[in-house]
C-alpha atoms as a PDB file:
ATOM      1  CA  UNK A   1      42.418 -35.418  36.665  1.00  0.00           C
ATOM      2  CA  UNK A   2      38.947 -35.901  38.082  1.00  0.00           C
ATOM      3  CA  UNK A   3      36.351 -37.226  35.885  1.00  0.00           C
ATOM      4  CA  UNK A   4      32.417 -36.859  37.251  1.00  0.00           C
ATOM      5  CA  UNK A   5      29.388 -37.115  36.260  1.00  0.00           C
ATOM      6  CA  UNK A   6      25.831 -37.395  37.125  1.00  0.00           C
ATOM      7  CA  UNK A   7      24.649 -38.973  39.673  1.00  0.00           C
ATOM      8  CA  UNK A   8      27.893 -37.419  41.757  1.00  0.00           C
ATOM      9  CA  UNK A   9      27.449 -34.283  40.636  1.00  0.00           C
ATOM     10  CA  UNK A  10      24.787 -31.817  39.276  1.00  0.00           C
ATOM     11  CA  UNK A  11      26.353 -28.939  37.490  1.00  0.00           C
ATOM     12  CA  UNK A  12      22.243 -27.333  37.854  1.00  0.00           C
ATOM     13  CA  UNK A  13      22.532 -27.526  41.975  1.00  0.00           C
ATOM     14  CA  UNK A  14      24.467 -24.822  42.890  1.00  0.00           C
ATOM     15  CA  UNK A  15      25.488 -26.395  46.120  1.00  0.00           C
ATOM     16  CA  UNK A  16      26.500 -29.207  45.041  1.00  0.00           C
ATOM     17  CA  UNK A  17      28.821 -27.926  42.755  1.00  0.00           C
ATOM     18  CA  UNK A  18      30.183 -25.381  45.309  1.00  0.00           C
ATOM     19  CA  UNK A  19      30.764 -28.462  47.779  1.00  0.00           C
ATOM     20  CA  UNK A  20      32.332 -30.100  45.547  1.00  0.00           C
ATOM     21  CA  UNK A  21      34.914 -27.427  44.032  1.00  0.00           C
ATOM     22  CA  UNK A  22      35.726 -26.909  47.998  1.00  0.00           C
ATOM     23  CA  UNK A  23      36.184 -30.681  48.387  1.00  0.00           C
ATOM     24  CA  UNK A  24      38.621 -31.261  45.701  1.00  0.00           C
ATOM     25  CA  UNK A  25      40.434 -27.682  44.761  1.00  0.00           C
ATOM     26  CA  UNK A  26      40.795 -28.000  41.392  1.00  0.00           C
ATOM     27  CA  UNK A  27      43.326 -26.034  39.446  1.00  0.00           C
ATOM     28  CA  UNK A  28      41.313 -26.041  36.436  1.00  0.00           C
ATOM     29  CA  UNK A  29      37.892 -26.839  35.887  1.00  0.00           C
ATOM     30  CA  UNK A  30      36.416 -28.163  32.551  1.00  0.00           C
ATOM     31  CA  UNK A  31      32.516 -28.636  31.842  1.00  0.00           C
ATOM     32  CA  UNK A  32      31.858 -31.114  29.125  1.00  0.00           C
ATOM     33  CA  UNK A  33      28.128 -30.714  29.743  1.00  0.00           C
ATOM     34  CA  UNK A  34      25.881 -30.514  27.325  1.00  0.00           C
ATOM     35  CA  UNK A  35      21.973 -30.698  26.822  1.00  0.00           C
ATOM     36  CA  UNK A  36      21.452 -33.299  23.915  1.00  0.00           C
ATOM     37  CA  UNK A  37      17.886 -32.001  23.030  1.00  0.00           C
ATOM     38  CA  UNK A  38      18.607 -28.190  22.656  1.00  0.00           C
ATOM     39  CA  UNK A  39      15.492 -27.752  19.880  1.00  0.00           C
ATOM     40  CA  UNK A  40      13.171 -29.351  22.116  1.00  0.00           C
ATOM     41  CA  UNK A  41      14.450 -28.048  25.484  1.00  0.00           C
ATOM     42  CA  UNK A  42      13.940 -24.555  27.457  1.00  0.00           C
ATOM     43  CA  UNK A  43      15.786 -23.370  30.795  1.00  0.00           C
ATOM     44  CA  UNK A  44      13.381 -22.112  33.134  1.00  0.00           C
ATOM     45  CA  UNK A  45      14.700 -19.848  35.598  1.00  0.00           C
ATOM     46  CA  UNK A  46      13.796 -19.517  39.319  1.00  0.00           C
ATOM     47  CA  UNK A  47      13.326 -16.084  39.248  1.00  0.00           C
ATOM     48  CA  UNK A  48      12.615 -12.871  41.991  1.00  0.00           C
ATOM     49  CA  UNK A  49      10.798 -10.120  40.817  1.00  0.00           C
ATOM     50  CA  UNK A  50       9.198  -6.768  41.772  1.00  0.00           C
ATOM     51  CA  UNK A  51       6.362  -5.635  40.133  1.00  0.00           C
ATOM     52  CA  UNK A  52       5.514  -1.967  39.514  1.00  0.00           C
ATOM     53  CA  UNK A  53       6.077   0.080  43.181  1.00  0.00           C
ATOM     54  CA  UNK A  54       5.516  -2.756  45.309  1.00  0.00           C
ATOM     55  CA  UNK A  55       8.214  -2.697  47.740  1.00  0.00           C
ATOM     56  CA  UNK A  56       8.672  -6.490  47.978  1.00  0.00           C
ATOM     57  CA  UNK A  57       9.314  -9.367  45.828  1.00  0.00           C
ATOM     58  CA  UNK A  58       8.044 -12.684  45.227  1.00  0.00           C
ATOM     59  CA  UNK A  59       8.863 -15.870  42.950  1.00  0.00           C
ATOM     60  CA  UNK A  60       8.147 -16.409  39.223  1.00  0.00           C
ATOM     61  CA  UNK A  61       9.337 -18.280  36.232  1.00  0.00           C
ATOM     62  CA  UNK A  62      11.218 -16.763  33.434  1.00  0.00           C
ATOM     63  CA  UNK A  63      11.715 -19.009  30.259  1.00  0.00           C
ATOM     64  CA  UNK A  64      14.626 -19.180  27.978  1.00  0.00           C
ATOM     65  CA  UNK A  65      14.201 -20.708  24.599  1.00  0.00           C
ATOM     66  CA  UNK A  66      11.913 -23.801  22.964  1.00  0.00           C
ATOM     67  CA  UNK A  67       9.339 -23.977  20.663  1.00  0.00           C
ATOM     68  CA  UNK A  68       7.372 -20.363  20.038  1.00  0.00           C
ATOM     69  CA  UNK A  69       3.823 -22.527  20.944  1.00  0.00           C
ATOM     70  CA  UNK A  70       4.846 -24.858  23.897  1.00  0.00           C
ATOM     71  CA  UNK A  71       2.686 -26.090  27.016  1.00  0.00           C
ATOM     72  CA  UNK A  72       4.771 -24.549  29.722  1.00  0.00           C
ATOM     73  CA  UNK A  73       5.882 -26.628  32.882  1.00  0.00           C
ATOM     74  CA  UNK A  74       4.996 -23.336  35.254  1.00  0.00           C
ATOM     75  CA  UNK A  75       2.928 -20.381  34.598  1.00  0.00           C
ATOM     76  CA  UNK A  76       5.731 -17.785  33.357  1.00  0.00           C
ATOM     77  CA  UNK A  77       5.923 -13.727  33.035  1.00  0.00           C
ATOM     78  CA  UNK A  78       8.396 -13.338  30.174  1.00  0.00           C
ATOM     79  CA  UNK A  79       9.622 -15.280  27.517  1.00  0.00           C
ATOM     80  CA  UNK A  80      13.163 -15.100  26.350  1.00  0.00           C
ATOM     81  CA  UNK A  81      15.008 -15.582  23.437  1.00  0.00           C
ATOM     82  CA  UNK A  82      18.376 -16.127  25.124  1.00  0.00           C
ATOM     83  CA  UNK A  83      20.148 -14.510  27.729  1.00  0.00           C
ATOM     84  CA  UNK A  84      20.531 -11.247  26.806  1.00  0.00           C
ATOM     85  CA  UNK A  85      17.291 -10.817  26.660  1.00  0.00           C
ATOM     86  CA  UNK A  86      16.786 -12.033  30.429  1.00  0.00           C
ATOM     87  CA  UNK A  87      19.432  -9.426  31.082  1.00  0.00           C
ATOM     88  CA  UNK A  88      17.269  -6.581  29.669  1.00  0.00           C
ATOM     89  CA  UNK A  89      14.690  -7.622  31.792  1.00  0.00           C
ATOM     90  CA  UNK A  90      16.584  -6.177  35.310  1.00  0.00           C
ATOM     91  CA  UNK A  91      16.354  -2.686  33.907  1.00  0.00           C
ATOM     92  CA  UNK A  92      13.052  -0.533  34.754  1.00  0.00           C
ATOM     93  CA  UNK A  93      10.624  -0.410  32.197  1.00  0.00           C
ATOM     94  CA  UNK A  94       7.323   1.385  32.405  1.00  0.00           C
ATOM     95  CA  UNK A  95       5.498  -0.777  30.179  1.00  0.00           C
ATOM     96  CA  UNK A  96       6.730  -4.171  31.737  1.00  0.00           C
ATOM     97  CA  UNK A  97       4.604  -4.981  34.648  1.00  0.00           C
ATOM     98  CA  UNK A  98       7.866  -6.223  36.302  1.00  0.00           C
ATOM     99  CA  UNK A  99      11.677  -5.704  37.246  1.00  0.00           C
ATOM    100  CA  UNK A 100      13.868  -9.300  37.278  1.00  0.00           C
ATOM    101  CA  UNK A 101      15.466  -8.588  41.184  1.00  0.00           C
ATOM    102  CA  UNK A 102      17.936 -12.218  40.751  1.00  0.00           C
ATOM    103  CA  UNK A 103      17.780 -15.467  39.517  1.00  0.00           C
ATOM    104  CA  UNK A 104      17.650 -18.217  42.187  1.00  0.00           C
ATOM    105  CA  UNK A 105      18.059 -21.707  40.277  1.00  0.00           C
ATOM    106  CA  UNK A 106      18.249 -23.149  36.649  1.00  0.00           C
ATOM    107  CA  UNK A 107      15.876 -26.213  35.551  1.00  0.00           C
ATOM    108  CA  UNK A 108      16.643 -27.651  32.016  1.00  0.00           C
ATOM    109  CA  UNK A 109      13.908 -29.857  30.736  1.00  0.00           C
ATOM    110  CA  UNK A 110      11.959 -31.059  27.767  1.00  0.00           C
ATOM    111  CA  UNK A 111       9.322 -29.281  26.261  1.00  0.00           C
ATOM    112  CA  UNK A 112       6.281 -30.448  24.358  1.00  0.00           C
ATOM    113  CA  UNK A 113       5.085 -28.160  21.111  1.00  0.00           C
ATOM    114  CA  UNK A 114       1.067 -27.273  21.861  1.00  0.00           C
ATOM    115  CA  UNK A 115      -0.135 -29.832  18.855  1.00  0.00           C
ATOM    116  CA  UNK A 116      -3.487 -30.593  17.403  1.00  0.00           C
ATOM    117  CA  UNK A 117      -4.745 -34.158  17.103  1.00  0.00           C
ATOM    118  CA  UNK A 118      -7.309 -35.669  14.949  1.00  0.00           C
ATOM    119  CA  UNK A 119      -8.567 -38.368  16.361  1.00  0.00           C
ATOM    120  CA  UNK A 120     -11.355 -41.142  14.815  1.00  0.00           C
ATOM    121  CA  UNK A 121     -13.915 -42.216  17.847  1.00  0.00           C
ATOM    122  CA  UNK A 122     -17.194 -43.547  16.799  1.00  0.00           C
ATOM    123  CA  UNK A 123     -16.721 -42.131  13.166  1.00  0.00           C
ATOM    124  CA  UNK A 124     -15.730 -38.789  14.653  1.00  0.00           C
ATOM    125  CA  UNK A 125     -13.234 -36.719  14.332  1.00  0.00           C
ATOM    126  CA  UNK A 126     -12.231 -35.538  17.749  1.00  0.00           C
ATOM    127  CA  UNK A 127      -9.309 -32.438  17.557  1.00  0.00           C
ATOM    128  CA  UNK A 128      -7.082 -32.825  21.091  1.00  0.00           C
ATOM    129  CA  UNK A 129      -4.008 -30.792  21.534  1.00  0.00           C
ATOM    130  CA  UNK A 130      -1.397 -31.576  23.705  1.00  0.00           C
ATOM    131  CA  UNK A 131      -2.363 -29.162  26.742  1.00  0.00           C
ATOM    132  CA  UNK A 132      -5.833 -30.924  26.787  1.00  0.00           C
ATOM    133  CA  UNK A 133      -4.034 -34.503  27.494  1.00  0.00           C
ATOM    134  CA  UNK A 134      -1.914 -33.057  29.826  1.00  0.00           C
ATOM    135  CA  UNK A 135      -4.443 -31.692  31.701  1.00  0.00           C
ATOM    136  CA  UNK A 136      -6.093 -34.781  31.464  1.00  0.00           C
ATOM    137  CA  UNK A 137      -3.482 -37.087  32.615  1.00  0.00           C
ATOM    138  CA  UNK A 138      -2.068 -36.666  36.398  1.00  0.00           C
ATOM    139  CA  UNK A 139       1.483 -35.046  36.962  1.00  0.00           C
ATOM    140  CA  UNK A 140       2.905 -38.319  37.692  1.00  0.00           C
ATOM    141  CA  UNK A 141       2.688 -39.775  34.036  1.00  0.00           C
ATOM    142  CA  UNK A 142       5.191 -37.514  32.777  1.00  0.00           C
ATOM    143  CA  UNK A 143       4.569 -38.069  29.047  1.00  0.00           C
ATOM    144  CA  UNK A 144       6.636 -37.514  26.299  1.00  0.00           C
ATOM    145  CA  UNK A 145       5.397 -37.059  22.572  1.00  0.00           C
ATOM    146  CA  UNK A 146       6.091 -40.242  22.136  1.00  0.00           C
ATOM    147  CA  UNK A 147       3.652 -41.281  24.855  1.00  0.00           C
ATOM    148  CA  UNK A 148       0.906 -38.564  23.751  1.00  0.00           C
ATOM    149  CA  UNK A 149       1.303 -39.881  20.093  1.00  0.00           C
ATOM    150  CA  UNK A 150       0.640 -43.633  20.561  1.00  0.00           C
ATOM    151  CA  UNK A 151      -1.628 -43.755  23.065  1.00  0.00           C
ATOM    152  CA  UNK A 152      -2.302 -40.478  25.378  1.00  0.00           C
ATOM    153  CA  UNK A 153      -3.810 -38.306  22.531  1.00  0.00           C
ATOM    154  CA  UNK A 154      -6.530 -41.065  21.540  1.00  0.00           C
ATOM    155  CA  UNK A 155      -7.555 -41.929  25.279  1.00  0.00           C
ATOM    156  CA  UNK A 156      -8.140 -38.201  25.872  1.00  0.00           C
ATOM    157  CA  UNK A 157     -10.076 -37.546  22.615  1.00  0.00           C
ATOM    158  CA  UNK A 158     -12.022 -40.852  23.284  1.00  0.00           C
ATOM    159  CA  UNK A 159     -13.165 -39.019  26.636  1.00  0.00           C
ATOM    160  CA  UNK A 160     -13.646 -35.846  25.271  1.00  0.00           C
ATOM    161  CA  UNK A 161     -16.190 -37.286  22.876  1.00  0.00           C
ATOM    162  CA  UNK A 162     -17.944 -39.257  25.462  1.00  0.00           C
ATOM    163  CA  UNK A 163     -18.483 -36.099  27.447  1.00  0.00           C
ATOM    164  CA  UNK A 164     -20.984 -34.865  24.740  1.00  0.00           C
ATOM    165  CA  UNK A 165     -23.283 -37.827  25.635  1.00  0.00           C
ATOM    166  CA  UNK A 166     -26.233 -36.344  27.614  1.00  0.00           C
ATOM    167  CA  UNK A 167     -28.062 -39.769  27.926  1.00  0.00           C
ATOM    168  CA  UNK A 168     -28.200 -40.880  32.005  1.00  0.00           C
ATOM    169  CA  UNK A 169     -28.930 -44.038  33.558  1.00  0.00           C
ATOM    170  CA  UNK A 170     -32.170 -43.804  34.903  1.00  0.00           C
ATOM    171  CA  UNK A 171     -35.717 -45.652  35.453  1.00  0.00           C
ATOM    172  CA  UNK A 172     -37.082 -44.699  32.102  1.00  0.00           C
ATOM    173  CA  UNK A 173     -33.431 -45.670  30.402  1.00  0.00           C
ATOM    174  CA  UNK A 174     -33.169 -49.199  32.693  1.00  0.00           C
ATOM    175  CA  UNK A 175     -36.958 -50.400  31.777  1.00  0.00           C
ATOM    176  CA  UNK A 176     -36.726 -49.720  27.615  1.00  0.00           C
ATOM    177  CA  UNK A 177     -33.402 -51.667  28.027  1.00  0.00           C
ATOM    178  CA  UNK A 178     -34.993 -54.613  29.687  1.00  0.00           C
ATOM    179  CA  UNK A 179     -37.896 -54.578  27.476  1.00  0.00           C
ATOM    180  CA  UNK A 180     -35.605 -54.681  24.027  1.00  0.00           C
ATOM    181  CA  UNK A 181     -33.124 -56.962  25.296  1.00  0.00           C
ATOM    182  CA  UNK A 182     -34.628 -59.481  22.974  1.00  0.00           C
ATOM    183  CA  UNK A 183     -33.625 -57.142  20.005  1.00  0.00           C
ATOM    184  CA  UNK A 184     -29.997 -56.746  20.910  1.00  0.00           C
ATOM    185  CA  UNK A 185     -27.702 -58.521  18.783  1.00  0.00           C
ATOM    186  CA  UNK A 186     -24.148 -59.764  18.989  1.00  0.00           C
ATOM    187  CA  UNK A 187     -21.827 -57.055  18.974  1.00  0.00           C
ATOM    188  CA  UNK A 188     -24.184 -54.611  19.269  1.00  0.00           C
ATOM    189  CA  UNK A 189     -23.865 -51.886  22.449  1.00  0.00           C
ATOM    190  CA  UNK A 190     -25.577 -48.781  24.018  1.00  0.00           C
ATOM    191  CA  UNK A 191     -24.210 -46.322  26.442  1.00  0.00           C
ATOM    192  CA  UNK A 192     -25.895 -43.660  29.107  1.00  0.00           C
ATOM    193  CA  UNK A 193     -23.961 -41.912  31.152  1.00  0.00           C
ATOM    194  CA  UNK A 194     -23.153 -42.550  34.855  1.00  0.00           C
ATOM    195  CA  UNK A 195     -23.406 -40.714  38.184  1.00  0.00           C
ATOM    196  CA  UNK A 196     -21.293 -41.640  40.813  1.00  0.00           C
ATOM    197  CA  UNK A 197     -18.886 -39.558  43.046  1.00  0.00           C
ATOM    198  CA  UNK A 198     -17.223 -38.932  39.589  1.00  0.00           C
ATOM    199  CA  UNK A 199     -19.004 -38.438  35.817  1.00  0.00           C
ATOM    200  CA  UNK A 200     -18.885 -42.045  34.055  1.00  0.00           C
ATOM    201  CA  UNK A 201     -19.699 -43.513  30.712  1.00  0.00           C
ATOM    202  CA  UNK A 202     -20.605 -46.902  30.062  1.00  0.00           C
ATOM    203  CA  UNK A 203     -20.919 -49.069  27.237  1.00  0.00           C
ATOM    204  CA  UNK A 204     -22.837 -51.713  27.618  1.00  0.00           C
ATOM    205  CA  UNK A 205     -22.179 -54.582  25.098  1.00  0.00           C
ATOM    206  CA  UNK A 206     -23.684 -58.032  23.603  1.00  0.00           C
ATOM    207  CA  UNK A 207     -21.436 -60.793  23.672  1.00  0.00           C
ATOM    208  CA  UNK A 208     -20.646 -63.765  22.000  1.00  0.00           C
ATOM    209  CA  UNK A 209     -21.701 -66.780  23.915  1.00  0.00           C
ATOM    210  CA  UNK A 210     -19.976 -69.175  22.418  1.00  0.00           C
ATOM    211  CA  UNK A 211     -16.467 -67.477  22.814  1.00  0.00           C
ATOM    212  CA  UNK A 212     -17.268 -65.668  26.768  1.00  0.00           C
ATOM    213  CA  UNK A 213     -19.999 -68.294  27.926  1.00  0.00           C
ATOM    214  CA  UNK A 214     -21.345 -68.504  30.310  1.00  0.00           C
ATOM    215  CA  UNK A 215     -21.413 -64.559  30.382  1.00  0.00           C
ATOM    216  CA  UNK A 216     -23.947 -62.667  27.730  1.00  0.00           C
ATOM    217  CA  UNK A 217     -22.752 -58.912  27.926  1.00  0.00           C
ATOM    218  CA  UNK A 218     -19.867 -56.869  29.212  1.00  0.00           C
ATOM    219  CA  UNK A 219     -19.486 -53.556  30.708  1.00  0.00           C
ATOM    220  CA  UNK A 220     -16.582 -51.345  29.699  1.00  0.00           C
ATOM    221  CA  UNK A 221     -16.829 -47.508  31.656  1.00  0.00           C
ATOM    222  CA  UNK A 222     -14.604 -44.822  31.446  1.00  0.00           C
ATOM    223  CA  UNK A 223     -14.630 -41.644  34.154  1.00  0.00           C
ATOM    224  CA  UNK A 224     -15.265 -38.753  32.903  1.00  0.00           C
ATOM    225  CA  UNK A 225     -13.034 -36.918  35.342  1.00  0.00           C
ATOM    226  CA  UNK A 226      -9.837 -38.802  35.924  1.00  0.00           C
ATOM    227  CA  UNK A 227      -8.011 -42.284  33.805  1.00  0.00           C
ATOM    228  CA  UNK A 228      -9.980 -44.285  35.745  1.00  0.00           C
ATOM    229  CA  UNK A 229     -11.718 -47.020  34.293  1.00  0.00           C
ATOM    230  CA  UNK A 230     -13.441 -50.187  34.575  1.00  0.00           C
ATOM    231  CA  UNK A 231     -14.808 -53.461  32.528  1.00  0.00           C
ATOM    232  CA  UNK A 232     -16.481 -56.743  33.642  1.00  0.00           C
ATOM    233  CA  UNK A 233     -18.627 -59.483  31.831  1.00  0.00           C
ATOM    234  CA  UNK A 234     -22.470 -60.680  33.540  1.00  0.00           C
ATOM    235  CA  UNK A 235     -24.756 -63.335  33.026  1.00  0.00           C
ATOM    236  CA  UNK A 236     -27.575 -61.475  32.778  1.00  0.00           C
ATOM    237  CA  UNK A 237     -28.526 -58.014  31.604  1.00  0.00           C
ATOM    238  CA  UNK A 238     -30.067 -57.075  34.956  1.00  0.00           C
ATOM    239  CA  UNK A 239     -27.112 -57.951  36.792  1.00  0.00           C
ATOM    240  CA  UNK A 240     -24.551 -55.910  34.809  1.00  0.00           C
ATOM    241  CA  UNK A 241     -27.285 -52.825  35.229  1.00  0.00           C
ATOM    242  CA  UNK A 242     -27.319 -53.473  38.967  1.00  0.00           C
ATOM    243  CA  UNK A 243     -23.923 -53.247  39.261  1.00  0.00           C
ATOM    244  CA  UNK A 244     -23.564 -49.889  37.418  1.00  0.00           C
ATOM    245  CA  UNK A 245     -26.262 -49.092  39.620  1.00  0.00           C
ATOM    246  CA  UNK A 246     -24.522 -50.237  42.697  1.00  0.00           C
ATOM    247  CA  UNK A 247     -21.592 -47.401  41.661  1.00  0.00           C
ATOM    248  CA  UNK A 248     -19.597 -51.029  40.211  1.00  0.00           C
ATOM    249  CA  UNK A 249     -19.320 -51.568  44.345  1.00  0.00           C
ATOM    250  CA  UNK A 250     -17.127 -54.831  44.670  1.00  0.00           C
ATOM    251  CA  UNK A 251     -16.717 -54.566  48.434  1.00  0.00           C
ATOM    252  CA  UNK A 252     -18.088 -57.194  50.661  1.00  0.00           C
ATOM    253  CA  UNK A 253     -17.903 -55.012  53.360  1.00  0.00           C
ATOM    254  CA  UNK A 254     -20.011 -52.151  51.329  1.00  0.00           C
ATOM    255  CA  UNK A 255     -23.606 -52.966  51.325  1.00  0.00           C
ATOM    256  CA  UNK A 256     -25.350 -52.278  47.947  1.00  0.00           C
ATOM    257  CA  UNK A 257     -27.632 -49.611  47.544  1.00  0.00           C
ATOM    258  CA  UNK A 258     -30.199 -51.433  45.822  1.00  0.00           C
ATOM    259  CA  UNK A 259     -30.375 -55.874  45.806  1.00  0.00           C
ATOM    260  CA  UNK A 260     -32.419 -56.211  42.469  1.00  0.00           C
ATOM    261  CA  UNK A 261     -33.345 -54.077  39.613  1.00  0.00           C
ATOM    262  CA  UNK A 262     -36.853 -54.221  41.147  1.00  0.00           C
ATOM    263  CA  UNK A 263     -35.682 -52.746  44.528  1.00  0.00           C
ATOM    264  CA  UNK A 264     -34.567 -49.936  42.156  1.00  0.00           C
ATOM    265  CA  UNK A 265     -37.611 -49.550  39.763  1.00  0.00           C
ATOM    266  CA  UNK A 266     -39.807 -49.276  43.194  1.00  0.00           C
ATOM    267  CA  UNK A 267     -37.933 -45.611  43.931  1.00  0.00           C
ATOM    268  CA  UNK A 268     -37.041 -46.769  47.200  1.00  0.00           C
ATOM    269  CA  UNK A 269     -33.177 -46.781  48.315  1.00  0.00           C
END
């Protein structure tokens, strides 16, 4: 008896499999696979199609089973309820606007159900669904439900509401700051949004002195366009305006665009 499992063999790669039947001749073959999360899985199928008269064919995705609302891994032209159905779908039919041709490959995977979020920022309540944050958060993340639900959903509806701010760093914005800066108590913040080679907000906050001396206020931005973000504590109000100025530049090598808030105010770069 031979005994195998992943990672020596993939019972979804075709040639692996075949190599491996060839290899060892078995006399009998038993698969003991099984997908664990079959409610919250699909199959999508590498599929070739023709569609309408067109002579040729091309690649598409076919999916079998999951959730009725999911956010799908590829774009797909049918949905299936098992595989009968994907049978049906080689014969002809007028009002389909394609013919399944062959399947080339079988992906198993995890889906996530298309939910709604209500989230609380700044005494709002933000609605996010999952497509949004996955949109929102690059490929490489690969979240999970788990990942959207503790922290993914909230991130993404915190951005989403900072979006809405219209507010931009400017002259007129930098001077009424400097002149109330007097009236700007511990704790309290204000934010403007930020143009740099991507959309930014900023808060900018009062500190406590006596717990973050010798540092007075902080900056904590978020991009607009990507999980980017960024936070730093100043001495002074004019430097931590400078440096959002600046684009947050913290390369020596970089000269800054403007060396004081009065090289700014002046209009000249």
């Amino acid at each position: 008896m031979i005994a195998v499992d992943l990672p020596d063999l993939d019972i979804s790669n075709y040639k692996m499999v075949d190599e491996f039947i060839r290899r060892n001749r078995p006399d009998v073959i038993i698969n003991c696979a099984a997908y664990t999360n079959v409610d919250g899985c699909e199959v999508n199928h590498d599929a070739v199609v023709r569609h309408g008269d067109y002579d040729g064919c091309e690649k598409a995705y076919i999916r079998i089973g999951g959730p009725s609302d999911v956010v799908e891994k590829y774009p797909v032209v049918a949905v299936c309820r098992d595989l009968e159905e994907l049978k049906s779908l080689a014969l002809p039919d007028p009002t389909r606007e394609f013919t399944l041709m062959g399947i080339q490959g079988f992906e198993f995977h995890d889906v996530l159900e298309n939910k709604t979020y209500e989230i609380g920022v700044d005494d709002l309540k933000i609605p996010v669904t999952t497509k949004e944050v996955l949109d929102f958060y690059p490929a490489e993340h690969r979240l999970k439900e788990t990942d959207i639900e503790q922290y993914a959903a909230a991130y993404t509806a915190r951005i989403k509401a900072y979006r809405e701010y219209t507010r931009q760093l400017d002259a007129t914005l930098v001077r009424r700051l400097l002149d109330e800066e007097r009236l700007m108590k511990v704790g309290e913040s204000d934010g403007f949004r930020l143009k740099l080679h991507f959309d930014w907000f900023v808060i900018l906050k009062r500190e406590n002195e006596r717990m973050y001396a010798p540092f007075k206020y902080a900056v904590n931005a978020y991009c607009l366009d990507n999980i980017q973000t960024f936070d730093r504590r100043y001495v002074t109000l004019e430097d931590a305006l400078l440096h959002c100025l600046n684009g947050f530049n913290e390369n020596a090598n970089i000269p800054n665009r403007y060396k004081s808030i009065g090289h700014y105010l002046s209009g000249k770069s």
